[in-house]
PDB file of N, CA and C in Angstrom:
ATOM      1  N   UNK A   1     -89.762 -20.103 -37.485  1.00  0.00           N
ATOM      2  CA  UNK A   1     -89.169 -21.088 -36.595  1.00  0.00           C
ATOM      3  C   UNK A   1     -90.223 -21.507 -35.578  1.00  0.00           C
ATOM      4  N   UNK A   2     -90.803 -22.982 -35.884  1.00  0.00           N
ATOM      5  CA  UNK A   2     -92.011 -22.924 -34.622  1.00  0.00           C
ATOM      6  C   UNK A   2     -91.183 -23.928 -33.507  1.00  0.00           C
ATOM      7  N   UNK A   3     -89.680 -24.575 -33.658  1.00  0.00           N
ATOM      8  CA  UNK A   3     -89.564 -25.538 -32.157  1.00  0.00           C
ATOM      9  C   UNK A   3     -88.339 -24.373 -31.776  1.00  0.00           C
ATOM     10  N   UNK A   4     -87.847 -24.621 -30.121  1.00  0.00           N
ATOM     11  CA  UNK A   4     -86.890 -23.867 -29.999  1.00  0.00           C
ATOM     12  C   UNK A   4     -85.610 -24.961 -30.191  1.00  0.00           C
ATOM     13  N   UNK A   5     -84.776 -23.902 -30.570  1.00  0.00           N
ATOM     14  CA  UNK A   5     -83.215 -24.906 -30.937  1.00  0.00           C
ATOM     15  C   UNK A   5     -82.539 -25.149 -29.441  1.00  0.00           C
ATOM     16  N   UNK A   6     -82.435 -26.237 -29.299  1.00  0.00           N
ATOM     17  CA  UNK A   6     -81.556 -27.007 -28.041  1.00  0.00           C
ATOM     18  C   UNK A   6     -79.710 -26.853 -28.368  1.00  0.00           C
ATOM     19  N   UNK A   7     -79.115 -26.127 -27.586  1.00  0.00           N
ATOM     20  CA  UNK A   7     -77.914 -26.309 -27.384  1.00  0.00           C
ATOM     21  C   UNK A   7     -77.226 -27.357 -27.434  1.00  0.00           C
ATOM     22  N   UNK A   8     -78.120 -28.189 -27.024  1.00  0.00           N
ATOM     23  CA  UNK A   8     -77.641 -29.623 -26.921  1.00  0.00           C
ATOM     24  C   UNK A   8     -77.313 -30.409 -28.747  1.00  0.00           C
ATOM     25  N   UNK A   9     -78.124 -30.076 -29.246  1.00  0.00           N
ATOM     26  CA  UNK A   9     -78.372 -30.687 -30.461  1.00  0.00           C
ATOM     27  C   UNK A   9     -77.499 -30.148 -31.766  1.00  0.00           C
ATOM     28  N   UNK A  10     -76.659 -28.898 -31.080  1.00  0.00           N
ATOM     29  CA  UNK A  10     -76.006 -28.042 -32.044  1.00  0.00           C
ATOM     30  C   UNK A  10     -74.422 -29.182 -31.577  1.00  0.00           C
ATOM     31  N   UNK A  11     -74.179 -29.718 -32.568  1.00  0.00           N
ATOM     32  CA  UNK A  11     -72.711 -30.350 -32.709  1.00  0.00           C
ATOM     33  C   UNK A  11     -71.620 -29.832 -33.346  1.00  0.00           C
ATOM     34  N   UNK A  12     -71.794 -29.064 -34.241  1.00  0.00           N
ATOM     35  CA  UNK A  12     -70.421 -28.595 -34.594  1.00  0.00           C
ATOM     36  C   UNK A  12     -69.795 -27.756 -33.721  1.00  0.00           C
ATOM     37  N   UNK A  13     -68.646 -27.134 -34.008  1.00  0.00           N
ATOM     38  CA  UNK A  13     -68.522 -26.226 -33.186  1.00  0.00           C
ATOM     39  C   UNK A  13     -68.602 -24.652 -33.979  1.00  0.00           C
ATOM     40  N   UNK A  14     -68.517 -24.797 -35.180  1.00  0.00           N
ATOM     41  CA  UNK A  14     -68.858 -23.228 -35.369  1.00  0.00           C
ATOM     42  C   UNK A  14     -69.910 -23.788 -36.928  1.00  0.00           C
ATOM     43  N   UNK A  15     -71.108 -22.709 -36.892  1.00  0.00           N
ATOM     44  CA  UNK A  15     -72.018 -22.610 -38.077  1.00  0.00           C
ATOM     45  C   UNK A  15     -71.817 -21.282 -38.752  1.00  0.00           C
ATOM     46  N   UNK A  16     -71.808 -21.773 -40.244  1.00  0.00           N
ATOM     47  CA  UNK A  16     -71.802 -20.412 -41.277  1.00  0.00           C
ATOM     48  C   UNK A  16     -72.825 -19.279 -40.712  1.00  0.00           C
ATOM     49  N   UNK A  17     -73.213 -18.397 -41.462  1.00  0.00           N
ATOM     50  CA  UNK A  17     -74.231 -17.516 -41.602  1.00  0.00           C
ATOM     51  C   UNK A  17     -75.208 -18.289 -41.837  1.00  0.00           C
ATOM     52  N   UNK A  18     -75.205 -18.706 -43.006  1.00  0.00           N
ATOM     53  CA  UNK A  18     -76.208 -19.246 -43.999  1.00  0.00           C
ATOM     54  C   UNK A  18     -77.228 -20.546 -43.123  1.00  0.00           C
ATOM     55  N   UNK A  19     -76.073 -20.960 -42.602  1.00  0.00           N
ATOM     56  CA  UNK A  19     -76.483 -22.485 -41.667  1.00  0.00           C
ATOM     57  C   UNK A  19     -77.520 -21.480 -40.148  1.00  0.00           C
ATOM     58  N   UNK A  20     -76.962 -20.600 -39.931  1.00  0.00           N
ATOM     59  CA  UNK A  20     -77.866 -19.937 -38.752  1.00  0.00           C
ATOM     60  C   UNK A  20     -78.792 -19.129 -39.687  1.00  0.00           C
ATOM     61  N   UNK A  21     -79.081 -18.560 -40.376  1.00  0.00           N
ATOM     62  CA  UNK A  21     -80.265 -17.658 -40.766  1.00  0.00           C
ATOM     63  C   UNK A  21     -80.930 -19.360 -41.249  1.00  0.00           C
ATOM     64  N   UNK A  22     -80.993 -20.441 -41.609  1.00  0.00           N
ATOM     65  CA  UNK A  22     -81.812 -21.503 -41.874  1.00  0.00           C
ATOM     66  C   UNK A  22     -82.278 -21.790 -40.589  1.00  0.00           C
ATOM     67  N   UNK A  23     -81.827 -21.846 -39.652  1.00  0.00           N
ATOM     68  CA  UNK A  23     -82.198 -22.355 -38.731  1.00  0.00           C
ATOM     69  C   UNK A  23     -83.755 -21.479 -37.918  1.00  0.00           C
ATOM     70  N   UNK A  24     -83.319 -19.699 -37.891  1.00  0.00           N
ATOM     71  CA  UNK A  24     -84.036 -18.917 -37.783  1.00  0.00           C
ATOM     72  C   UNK A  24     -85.308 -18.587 -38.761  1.00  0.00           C
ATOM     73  N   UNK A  25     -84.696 -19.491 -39.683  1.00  0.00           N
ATOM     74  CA  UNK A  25     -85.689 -19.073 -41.325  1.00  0.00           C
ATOM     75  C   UNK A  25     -85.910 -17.189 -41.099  1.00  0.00           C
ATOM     76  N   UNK A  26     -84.910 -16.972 -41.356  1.00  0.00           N
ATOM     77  CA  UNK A  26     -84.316 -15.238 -41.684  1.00  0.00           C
ATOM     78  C   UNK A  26     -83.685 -15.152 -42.918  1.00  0.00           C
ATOM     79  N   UNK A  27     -83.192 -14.089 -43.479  1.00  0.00           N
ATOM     80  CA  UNK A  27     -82.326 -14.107 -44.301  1.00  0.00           C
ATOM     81  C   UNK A  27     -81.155 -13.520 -43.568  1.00  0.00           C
ATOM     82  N   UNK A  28     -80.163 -13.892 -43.948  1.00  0.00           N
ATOM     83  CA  UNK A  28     -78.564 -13.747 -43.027  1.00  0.00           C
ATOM     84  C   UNK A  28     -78.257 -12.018 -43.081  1.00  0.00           C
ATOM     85  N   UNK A  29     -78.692 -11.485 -43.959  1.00  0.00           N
ATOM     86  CA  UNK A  29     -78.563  -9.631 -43.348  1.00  0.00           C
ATOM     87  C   UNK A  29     -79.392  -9.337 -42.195  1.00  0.00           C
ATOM     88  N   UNK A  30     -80.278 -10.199 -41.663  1.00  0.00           N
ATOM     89  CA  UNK A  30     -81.145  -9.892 -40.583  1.00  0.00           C
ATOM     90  C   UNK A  30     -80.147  -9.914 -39.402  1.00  0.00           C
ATOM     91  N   UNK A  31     -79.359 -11.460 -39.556  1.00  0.00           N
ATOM     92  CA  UNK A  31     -77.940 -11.690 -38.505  1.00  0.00           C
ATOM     93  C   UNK A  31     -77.278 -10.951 -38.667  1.00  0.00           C
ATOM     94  N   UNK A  32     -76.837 -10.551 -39.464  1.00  0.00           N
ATOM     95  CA  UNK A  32     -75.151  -9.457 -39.481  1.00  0.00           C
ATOM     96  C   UNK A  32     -76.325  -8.387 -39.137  1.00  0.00           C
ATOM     97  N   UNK A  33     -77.716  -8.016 -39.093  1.00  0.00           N
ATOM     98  CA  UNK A  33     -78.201  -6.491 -37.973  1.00  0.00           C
ATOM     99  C   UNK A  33     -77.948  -6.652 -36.927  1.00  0.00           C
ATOM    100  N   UNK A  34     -78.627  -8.038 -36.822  1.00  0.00           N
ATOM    101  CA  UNK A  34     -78.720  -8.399 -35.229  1.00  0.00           C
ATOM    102  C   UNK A  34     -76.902  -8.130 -34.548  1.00  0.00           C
ATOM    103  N   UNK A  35     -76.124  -9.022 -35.554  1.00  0.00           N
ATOM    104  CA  UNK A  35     -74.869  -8.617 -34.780  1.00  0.00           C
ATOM    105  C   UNK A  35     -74.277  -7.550 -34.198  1.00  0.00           C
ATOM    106  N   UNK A  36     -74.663  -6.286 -35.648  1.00  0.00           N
ATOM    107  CA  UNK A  36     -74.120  -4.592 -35.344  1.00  0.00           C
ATOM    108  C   UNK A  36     -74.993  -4.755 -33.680  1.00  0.00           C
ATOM    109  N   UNK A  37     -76.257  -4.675 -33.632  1.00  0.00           N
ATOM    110  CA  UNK A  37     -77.369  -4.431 -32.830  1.00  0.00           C
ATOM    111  C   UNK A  37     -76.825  -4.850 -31.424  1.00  0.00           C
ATOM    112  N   UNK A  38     -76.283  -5.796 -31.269  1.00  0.00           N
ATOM    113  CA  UNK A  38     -76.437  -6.674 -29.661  1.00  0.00           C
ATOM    114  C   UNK A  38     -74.930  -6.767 -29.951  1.00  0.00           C
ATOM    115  N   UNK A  39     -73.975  -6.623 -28.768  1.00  0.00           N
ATOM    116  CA  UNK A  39     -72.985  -6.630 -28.841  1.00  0.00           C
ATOM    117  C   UNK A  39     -72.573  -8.313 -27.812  1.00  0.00           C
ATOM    118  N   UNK A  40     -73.695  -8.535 -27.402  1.00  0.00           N
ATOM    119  CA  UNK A  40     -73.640 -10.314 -26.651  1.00  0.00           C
ATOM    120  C   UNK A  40     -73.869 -10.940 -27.971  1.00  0.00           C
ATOM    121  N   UNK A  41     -73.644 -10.988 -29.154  1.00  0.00           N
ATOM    122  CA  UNK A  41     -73.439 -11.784 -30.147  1.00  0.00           C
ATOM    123  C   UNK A  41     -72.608 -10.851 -31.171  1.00  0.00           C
ATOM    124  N   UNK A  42     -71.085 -11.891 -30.794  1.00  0.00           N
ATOM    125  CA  UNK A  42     -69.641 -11.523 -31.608  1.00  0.00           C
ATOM    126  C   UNK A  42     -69.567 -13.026 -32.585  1.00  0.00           C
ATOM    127  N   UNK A  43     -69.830 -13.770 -33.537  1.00  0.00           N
ATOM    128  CA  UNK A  43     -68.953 -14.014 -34.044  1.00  0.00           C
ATOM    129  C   UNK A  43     -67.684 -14.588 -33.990  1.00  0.00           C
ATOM    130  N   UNK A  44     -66.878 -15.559 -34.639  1.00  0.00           N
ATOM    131  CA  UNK A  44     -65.480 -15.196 -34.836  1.00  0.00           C
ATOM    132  C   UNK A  44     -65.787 -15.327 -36.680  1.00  0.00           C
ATOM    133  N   UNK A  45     -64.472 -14.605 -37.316  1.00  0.00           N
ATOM    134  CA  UNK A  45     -64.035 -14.416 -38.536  1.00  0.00           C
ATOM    135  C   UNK A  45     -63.123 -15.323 -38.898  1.00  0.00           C
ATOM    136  N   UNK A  46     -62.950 -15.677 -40.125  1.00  0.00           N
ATOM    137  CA  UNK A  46     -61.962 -16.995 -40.580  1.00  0.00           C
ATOM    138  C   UNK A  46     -61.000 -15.519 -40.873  1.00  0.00           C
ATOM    139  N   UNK A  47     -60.175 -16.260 -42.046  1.00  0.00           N
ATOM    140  CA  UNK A  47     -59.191 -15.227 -42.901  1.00  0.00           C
ATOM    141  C   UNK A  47     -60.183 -14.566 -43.844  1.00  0.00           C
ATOM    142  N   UNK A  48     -61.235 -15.061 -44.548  1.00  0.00           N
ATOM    143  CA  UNK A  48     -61.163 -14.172 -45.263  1.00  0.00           C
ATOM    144  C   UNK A  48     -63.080 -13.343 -44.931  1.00  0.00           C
ATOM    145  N   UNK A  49     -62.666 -13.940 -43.344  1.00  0.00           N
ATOM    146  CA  UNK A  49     -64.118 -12.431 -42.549  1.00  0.00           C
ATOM    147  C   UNK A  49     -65.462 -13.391 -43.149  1.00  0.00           C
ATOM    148  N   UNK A  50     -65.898 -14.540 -43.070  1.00  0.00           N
ATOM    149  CA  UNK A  50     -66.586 -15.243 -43.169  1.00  0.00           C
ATOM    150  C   UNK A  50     -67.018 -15.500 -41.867  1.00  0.00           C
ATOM    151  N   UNK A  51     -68.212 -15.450 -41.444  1.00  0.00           N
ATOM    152  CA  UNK A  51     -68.742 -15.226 -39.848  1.00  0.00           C
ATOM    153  C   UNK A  51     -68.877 -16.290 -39.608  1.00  0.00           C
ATOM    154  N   UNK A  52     -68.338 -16.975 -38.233  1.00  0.00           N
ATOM    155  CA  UNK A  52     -68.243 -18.427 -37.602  1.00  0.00           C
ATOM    156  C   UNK A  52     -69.406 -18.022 -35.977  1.00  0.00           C
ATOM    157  N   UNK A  53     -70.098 -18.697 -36.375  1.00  0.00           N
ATOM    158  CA  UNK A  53     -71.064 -18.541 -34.717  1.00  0.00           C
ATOM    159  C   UNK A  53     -71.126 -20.150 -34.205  1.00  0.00           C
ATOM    160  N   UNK A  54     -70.929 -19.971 -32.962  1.00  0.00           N
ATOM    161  CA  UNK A  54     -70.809 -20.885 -32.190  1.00  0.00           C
ATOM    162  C   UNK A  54     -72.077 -21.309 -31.298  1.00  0.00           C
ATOM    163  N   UNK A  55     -71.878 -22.388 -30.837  1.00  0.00           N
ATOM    164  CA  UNK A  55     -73.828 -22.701 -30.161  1.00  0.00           C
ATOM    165  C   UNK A  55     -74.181 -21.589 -29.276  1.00  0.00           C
ATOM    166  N   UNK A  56     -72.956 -21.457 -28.399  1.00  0.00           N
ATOM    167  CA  UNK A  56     -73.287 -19.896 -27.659  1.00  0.00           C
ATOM    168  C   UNK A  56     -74.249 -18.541 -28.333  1.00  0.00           C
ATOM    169  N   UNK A  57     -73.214 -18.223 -29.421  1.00  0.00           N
ATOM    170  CA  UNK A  57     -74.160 -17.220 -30.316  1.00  0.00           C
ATOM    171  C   UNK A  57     -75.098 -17.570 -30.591  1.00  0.00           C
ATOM    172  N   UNK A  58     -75.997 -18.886 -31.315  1.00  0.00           N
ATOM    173  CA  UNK A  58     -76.880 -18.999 -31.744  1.00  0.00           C
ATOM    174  C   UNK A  58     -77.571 -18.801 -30.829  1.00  0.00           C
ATOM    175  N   UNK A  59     -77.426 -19.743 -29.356  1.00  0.00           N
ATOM    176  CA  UNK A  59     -78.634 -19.469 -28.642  1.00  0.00           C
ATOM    177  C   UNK A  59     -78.943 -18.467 -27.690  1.00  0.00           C
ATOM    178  N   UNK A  60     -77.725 -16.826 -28.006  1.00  0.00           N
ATOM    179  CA  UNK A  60     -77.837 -15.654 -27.986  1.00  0.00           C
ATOM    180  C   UNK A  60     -79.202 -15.004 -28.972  1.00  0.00           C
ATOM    181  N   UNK A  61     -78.492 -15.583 -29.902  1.00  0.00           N
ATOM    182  CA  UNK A  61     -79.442 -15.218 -30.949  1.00  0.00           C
ATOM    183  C   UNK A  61     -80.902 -15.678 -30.778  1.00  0.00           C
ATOM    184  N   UNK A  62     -81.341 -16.509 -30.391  1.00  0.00           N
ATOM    185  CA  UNK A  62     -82.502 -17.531 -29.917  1.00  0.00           C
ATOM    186  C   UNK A  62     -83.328 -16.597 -29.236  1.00  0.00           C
ATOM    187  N   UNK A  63     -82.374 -16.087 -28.128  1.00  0.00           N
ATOM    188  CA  UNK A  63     -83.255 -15.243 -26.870  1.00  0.00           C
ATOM    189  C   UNK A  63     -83.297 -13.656 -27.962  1.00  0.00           C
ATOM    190  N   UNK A  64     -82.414 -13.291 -29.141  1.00  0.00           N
ATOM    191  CA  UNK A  64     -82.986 -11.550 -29.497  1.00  0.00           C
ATOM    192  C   UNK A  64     -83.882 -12.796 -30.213  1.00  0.00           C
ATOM    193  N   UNK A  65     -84.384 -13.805 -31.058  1.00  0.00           N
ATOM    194  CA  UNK A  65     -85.176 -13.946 -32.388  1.00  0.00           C
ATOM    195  C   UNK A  65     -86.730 -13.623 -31.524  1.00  0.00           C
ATOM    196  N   UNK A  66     -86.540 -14.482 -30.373  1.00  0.00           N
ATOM    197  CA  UNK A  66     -87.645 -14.777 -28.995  1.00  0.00           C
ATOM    198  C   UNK A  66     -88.236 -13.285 -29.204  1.00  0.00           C
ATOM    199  N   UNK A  67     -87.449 -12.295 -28.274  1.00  0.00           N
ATOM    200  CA  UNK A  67     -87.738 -11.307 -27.685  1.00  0.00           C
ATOM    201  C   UNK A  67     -88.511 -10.297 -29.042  1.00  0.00           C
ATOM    202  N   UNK A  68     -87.985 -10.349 -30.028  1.00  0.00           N
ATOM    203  CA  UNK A  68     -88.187  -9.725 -31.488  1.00  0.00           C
ATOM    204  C   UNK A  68     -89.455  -9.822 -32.278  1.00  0.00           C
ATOM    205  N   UNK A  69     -89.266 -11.326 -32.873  1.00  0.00           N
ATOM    206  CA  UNK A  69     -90.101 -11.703 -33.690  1.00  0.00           C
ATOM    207  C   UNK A  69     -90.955 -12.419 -33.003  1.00  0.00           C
ATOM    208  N   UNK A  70     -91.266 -13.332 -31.959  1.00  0.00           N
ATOM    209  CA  UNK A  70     -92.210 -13.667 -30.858  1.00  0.00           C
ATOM    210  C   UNK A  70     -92.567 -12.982 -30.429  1.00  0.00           C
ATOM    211  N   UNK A  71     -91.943 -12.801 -29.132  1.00  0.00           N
ATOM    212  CA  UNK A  71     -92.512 -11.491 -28.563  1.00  0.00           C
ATOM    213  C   UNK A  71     -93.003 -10.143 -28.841  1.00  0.00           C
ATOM    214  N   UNK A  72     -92.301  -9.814 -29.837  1.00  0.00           N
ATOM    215  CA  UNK A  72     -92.864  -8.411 -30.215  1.00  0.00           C
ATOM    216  C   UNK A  72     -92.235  -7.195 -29.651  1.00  0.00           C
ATOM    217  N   UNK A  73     -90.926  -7.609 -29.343  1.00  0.00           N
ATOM    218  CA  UNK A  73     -90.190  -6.125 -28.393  1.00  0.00           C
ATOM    219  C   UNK A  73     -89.993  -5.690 -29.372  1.00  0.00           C
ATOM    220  N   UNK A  74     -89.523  -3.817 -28.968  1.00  0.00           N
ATOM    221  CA  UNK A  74     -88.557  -3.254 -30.233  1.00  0.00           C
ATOM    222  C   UNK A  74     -87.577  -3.863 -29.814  1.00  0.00           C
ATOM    223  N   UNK A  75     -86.212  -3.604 -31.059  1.00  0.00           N
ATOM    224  CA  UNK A  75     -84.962  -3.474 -30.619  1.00  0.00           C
ATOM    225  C   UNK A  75     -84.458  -3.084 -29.075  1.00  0.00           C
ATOM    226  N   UNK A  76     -84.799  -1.622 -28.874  1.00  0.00           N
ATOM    227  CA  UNK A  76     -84.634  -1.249 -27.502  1.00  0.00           C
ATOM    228  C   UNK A  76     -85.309  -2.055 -26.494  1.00  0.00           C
ATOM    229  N   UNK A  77     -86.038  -2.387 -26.611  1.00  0.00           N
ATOM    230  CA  UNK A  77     -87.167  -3.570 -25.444  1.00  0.00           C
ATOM    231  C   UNK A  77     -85.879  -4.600 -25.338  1.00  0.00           C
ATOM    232  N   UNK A  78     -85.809  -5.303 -26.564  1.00  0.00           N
ATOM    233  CA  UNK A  78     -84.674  -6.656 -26.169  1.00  0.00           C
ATOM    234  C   UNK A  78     -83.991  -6.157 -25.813  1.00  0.00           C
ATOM    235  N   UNK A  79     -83.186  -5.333 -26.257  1.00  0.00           N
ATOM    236  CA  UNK A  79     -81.548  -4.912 -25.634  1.00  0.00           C
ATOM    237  C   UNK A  79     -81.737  -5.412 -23.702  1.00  0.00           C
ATOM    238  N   UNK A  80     -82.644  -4.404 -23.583  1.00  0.00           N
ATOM    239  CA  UNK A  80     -83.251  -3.948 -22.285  1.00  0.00           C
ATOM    240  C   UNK A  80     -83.705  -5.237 -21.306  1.00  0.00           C
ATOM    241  N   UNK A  81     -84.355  -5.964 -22.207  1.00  0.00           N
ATOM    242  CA  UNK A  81     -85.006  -7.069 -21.318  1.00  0.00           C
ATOM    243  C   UNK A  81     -83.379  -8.601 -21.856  1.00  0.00           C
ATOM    244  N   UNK A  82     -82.636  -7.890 -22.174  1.00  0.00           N
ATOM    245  CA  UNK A  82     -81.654  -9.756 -22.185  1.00  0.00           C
ATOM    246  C   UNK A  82     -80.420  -8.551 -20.977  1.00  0.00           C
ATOM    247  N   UNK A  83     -80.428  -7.481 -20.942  1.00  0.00           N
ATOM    248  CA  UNK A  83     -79.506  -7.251 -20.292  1.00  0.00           C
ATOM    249  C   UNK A  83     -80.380  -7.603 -18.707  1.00  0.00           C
ATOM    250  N   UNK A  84     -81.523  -7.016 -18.115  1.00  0.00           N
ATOM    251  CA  UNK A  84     -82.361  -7.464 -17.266  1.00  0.00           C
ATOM    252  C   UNK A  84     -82.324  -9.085 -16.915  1.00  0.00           C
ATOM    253  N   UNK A  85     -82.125 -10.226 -17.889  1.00  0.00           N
ATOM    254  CA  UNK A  85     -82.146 -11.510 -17.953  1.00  0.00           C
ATOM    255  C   UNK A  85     -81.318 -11.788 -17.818  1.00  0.00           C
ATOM    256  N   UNK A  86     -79.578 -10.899 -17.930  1.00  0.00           N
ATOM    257  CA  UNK A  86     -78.344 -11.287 -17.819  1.00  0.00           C
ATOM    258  C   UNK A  86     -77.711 -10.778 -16.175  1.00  0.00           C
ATOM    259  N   UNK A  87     -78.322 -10.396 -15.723  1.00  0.00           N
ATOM    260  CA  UNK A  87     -78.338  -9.726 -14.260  1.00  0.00           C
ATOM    261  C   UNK A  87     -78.986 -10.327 -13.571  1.00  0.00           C
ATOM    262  N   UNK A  88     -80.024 -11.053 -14.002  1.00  0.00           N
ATOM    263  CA  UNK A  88     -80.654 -12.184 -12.845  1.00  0.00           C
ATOM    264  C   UNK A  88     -79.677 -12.938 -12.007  1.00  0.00           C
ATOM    265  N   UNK A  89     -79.642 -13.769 -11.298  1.00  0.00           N
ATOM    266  CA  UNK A  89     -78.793 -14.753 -10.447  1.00  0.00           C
ATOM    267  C   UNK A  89     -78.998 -16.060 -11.369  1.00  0.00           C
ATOM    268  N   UNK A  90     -81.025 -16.430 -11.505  1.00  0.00           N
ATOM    269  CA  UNK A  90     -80.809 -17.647 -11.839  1.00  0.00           C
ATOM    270  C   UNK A  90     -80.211 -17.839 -13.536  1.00  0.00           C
ATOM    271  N   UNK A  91     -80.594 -16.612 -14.337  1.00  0.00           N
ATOM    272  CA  UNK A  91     -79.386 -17.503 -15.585  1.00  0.00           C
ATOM    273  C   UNK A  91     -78.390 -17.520 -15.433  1.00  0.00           C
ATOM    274  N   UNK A  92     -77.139 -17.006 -14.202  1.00  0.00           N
ATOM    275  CA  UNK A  92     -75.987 -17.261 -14.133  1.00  0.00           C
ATOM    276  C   UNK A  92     -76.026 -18.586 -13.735  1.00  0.00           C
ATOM    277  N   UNK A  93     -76.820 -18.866 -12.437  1.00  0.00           N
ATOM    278  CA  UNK A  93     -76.328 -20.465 -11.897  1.00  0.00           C
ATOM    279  C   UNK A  93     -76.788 -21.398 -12.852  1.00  0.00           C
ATOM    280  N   UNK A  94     -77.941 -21.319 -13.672  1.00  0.00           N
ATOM    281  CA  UNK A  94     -78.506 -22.897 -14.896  1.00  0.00           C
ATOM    282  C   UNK A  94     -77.348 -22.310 -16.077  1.00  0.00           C
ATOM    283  N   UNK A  95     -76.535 -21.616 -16.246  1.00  0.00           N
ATOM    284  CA  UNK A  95     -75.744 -20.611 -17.287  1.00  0.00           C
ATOM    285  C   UNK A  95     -74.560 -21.888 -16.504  1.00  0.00           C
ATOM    286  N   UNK A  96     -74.096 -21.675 -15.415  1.00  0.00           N
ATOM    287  CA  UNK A  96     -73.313 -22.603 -14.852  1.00  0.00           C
ATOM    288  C   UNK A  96     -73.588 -23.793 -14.773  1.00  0.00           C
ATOM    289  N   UNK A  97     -74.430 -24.643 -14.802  1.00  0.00           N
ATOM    290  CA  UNK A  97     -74.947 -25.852 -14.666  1.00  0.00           C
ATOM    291  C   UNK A  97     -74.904 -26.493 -16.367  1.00  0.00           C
ATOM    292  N   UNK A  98     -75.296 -25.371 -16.900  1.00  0.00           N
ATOM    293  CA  UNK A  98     -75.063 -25.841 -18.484  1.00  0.00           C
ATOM    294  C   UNK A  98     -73.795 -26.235 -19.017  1.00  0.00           C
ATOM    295  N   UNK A  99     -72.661 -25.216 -18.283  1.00  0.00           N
ATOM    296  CA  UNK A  99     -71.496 -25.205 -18.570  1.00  0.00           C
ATOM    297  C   UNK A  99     -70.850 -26.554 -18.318  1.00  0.00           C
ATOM    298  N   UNK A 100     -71.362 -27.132 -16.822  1.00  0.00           N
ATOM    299  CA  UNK A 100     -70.735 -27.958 -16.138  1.00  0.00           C
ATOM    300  C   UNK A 100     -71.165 -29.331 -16.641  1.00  0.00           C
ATOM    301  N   UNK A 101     -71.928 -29.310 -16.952  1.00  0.00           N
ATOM    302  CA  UNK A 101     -73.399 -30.518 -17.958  1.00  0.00           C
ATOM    303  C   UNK A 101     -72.236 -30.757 -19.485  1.00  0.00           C
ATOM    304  N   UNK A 102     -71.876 -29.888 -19.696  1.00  0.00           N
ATOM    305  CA  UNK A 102     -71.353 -29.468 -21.281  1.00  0.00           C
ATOM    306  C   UNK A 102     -69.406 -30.304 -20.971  1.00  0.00           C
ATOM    307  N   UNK A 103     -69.316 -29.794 -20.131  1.00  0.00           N
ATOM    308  CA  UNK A 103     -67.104 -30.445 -19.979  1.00  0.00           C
ATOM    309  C   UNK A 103     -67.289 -31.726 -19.819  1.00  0.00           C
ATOM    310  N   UNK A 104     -68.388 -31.924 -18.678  1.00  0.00           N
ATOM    311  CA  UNK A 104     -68.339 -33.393 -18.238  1.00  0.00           C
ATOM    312  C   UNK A 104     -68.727 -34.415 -19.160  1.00  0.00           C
ATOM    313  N   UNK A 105     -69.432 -33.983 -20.299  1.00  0.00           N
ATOM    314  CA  UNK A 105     -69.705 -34.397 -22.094  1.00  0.00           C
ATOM    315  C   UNK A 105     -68.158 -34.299 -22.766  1.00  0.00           C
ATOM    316  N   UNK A 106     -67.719 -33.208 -22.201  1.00  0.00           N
ATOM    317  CA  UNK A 106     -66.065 -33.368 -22.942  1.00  0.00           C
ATOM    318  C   UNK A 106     -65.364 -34.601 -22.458  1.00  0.00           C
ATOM    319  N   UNK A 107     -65.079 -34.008 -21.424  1.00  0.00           N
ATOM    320  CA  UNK A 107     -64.224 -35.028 -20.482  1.00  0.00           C
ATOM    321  C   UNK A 107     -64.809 -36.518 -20.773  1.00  0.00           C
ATOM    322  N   UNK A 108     -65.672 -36.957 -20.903  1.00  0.00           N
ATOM    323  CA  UNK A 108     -66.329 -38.335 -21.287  1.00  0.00           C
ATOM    324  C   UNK A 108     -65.792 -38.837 -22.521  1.00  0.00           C
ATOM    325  N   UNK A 109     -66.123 -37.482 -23.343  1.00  0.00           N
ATOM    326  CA  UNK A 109     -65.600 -38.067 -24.789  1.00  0.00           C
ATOM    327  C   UNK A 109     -63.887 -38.041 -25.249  1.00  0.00           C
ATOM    328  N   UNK A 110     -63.519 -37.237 -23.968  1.00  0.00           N
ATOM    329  CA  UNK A 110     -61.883 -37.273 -23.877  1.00  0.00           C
ATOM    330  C   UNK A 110     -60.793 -38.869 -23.575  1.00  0.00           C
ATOM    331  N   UNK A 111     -61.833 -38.864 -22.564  1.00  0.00           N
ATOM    332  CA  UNK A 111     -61.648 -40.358 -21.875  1.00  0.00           C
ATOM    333  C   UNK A 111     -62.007 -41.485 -22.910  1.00  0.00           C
ATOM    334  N   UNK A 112     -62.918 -41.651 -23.209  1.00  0.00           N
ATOM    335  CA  UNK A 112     -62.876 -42.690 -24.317  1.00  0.00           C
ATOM    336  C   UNK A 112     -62.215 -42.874 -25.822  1.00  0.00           C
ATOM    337  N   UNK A 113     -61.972 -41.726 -25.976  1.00  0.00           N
ATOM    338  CA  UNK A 113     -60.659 -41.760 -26.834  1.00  0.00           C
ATOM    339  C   UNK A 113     -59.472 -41.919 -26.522  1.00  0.00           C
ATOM    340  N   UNK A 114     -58.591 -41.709 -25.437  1.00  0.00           N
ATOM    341  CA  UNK A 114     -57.450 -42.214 -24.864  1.00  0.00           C
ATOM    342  C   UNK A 114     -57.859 -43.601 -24.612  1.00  0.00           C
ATOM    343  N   UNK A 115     -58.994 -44.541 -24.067  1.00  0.00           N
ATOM    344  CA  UNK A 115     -58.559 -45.864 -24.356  1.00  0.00           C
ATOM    345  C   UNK A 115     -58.839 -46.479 -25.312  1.00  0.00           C
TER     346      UNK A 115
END
């Protein structure tokens, strides 16, 4: 994977396995490790347990692929350094700013469908 994936650019709302290990250029047992591994990337399951990840997860996944296969942490290093990154102040407030960036995209596209 040499660009990073933009949140922004992820439109559906949930991607297969298959559609996220392409994106990572992984093979998808690497994701279902990563999943056992990091418990900040859940998934949801259809009926029949087919893994649905959402832009959230992926770009969970983004920061272990970063920390992993870029960077070069172990396992224990990432764990260590996204829980360290999740305790900061500033990814809560741009974490909030994203959020708020993201409804007001709803709400826009809410509004123009009611007229």
């Amino acid at each position: 994977m040499n660009e990073q994936i933009q949140e922004s650019k992820l439109t559906k709302l949930y991607y297969s396995i298959g559609d996220v290990a392409k994106m990572f250029d992984v093979n998808a047992s690497l994701i279902r490790f990563w999943e056992k591994e990091f418990p900040s990337v859940q998934p949801k399951k259809n009926k029949k347990g087919n893994r649905l990840f959402s832009p959230k997860n992926i770009m969970e996944l983004q920061r272990i692929y970063n920390l992993v296969k870029v960077d070069g942490h172990t396992l224990d290093g990432a764990k260590k350094a996204l829980k360290s990154k999740s305790s900061t102040p500033t990814s809560l407030s741009s974490n909030s700013s994203e959020v708020i960036n993201k409804l007001e995209q709803i709400k826009s596209k809410l509004i123009a469908l009611k007229s």
